[in-house]
Protein backbone atom coordinates (compact mmCIF):
# COMPACT_ATOMS: atom_id res chain seq x y z
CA UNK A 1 0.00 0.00 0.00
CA UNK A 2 2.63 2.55 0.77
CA UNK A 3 4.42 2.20 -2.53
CA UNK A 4 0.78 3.14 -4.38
CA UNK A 5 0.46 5.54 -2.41
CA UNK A 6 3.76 7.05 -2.54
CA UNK A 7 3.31 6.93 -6.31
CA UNK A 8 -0.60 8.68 -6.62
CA UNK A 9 0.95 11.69 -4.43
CA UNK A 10 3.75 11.75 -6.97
CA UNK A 11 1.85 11.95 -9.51
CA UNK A 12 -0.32 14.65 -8.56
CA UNK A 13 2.83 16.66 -8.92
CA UNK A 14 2.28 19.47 -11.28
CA UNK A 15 -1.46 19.92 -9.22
CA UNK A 16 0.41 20.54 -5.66
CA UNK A 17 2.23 23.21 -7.82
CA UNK A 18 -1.20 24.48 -9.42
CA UNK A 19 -3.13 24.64 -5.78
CA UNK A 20 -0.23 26.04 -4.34
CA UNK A 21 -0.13 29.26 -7.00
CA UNK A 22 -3.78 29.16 -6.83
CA UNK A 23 -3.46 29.81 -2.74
CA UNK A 24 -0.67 32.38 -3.26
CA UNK A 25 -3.19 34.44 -5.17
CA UNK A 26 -5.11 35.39 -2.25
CA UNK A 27 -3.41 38.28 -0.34
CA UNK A 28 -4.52 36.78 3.10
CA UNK A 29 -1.82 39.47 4.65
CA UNK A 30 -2.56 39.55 8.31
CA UNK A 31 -2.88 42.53 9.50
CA UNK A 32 -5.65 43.60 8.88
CA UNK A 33 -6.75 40.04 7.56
CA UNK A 34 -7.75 40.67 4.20
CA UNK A 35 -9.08 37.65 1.38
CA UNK A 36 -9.67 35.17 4.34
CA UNK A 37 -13.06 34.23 3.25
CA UNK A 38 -12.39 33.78 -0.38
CA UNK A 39 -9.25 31.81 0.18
CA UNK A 40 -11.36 29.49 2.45
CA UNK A 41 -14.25 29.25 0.29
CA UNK A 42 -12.17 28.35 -2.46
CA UNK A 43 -10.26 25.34 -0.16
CA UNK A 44 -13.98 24.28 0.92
CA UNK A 45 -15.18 24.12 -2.70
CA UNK A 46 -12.01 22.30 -3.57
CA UNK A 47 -13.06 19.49 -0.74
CA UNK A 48 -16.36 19.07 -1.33
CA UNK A 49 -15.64 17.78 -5.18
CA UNK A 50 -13.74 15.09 -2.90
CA UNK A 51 -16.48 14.16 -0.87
CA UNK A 52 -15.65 16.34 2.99
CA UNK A 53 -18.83 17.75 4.24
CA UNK A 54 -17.43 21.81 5.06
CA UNK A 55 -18.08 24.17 7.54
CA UNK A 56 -16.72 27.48 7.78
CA UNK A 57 -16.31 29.13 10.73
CA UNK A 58 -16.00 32.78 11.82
CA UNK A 59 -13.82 33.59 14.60
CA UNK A 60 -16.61 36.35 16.30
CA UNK A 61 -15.26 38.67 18.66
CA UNK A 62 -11.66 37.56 18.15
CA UNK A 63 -9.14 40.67 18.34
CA UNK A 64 -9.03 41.87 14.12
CA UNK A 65 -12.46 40.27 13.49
CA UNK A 66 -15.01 42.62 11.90
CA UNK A 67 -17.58 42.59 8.71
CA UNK A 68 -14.63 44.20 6.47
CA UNK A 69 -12.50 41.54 7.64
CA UNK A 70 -13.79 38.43 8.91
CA UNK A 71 -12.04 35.85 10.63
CA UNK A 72 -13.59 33.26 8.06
CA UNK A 73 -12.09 29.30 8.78
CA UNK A 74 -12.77 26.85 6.77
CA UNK A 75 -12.96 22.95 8.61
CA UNK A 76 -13.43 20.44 6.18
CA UNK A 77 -14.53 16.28 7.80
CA UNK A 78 -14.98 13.11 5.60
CA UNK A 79 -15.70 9.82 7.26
CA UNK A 80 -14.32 6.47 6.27
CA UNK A 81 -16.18 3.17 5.50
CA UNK A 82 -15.92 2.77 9.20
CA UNK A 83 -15.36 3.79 12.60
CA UNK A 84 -11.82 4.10 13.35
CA UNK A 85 -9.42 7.11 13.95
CA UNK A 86 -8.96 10.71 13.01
CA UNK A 87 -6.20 12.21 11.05
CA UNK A 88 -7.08 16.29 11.35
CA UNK A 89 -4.18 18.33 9.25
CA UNK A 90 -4.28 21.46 10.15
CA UNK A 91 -2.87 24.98 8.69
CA UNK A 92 -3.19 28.61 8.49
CA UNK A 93 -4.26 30.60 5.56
CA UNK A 94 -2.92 34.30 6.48
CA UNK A 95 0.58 35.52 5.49
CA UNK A 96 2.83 37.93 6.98
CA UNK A 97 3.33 41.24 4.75
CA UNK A 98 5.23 40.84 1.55
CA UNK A 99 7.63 43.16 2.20
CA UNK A 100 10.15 44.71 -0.11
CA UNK A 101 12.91 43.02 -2.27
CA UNK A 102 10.97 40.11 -4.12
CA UNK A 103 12.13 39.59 -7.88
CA UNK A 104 8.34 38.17 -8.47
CA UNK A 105 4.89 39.52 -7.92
CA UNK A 106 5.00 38.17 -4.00
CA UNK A 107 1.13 36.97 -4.70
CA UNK A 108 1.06 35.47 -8.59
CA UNK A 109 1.96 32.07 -7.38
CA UNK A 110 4.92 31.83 -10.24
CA UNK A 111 6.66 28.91 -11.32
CA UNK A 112 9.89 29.45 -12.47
CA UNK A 113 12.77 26.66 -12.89
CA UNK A 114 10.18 23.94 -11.05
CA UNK A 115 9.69 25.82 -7.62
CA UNK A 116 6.73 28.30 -6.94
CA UNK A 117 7.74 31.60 -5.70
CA UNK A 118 5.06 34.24 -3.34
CA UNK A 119 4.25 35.08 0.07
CA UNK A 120 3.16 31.74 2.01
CA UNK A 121 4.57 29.39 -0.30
CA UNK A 122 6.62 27.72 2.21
CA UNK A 123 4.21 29.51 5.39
CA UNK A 124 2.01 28.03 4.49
CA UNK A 125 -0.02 27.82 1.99
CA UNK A 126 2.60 25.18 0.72
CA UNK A 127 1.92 22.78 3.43
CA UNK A 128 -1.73 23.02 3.35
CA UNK A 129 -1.91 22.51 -0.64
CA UNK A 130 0.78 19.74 0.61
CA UNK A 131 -2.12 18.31 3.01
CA UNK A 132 -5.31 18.57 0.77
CA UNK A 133 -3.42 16.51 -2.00
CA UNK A 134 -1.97 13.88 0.27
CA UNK A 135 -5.35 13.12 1.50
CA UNK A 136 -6.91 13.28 -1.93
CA UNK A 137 -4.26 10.48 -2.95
CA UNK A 138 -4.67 8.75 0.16
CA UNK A 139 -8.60 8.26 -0.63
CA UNK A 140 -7.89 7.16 -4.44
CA UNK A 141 -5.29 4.97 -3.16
CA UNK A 142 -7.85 3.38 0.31
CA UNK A 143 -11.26 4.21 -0.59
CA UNK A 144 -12.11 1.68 2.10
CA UNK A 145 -9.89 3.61 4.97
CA UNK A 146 -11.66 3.01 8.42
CA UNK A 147 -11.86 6.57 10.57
CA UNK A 148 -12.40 10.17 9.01
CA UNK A 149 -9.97 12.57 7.74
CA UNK A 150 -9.79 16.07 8.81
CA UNK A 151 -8.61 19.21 7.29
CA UNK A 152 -8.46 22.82 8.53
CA UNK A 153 -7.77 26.30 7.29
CA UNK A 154 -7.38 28.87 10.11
CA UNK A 155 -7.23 32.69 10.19
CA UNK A 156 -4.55 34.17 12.42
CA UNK A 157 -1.74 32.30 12.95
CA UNK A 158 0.27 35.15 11.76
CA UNK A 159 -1.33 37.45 14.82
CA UNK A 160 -1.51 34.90 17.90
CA UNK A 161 -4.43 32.79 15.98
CA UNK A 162 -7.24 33.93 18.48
CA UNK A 163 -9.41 33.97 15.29
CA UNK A 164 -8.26 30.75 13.88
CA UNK A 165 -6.87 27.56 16.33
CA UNK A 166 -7.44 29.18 19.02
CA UNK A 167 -11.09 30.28 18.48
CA UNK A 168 -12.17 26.77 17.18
């Protein structure tokens, strides 16, 4: 089993590359918070074609949290064919300011010379494209996995992640 499933996450290659741009495009800079709820409705859309029933969660009253920038997370279950344990991956969706000095547009998501370049490729946005496609291969590869898979996209790390882990 490990050897499949070795091979269907290396072969969904070029798509970890394609999320990850496609998460670098939302300037989720925190402060003041901004594209949170896009960014995580565009996650939850991504794991409902996959079969996770989605919630997203607002972190109310958590320091940064208003109508012009909500604290929007996005918490994503799917059972197995049976009762068994949880795997929850878990990662934040904000990104510290860009900053000055980037050779790139810091939130175009480029490729260039097979590595994708922006603001939260590596923190984080990386790692949670990283998770989502992992457990997309891992459900090709065992349909028939006992337990539930978990997968969550939090606001806030970047700021003490009262509106993100902390809240939920």
């Amino acid at each position: 089993m490990h050897d499949r499933l070795f091979r269907a996450v290396e072969e969904r290659t070029d798509e970890l590359v394609s999320l990850t741009s496609d998460l670098i495009r939302f300037p989720t800079v925190n402060p003041p918070g901004e594209a949170y709820t896009p960014c995580a409705e565009y996650i939850g859309r991504r794991l409902q074609r996959q079969g996770f029933s989605v919630q997203f969660v607002r972190g109310e009253g958590a320091p940064g949290d208003s109508d012009r920038y909500p604290r929007t997370n996005v918490v994503a279950r799917r059972d197995g064919s049976a009762p068994g344990p949880t795997v929850h991956f878990n990662s934040h969706i904000d990104v510290v300011e860009a900053g000055e000095g980037w050779t790139v547009d810091p939130f175009a998501g480029e490729v260039r010379d097979g590595r994708v370049y922006g603001r939260g490729a590596c923190d984080m946005k990386g790692g949670l494209a990283a998770s989502i496609i992992a457990a997309e291969a891992f459900i090709a590869t065992c349909p028939d996995y006992p337990g539930a898979i978990e997968i969550s996209g939090t606001a806030d790390e970047e700021s003490g992640g009262f509106g993100g882990v902390a809240y939920l």
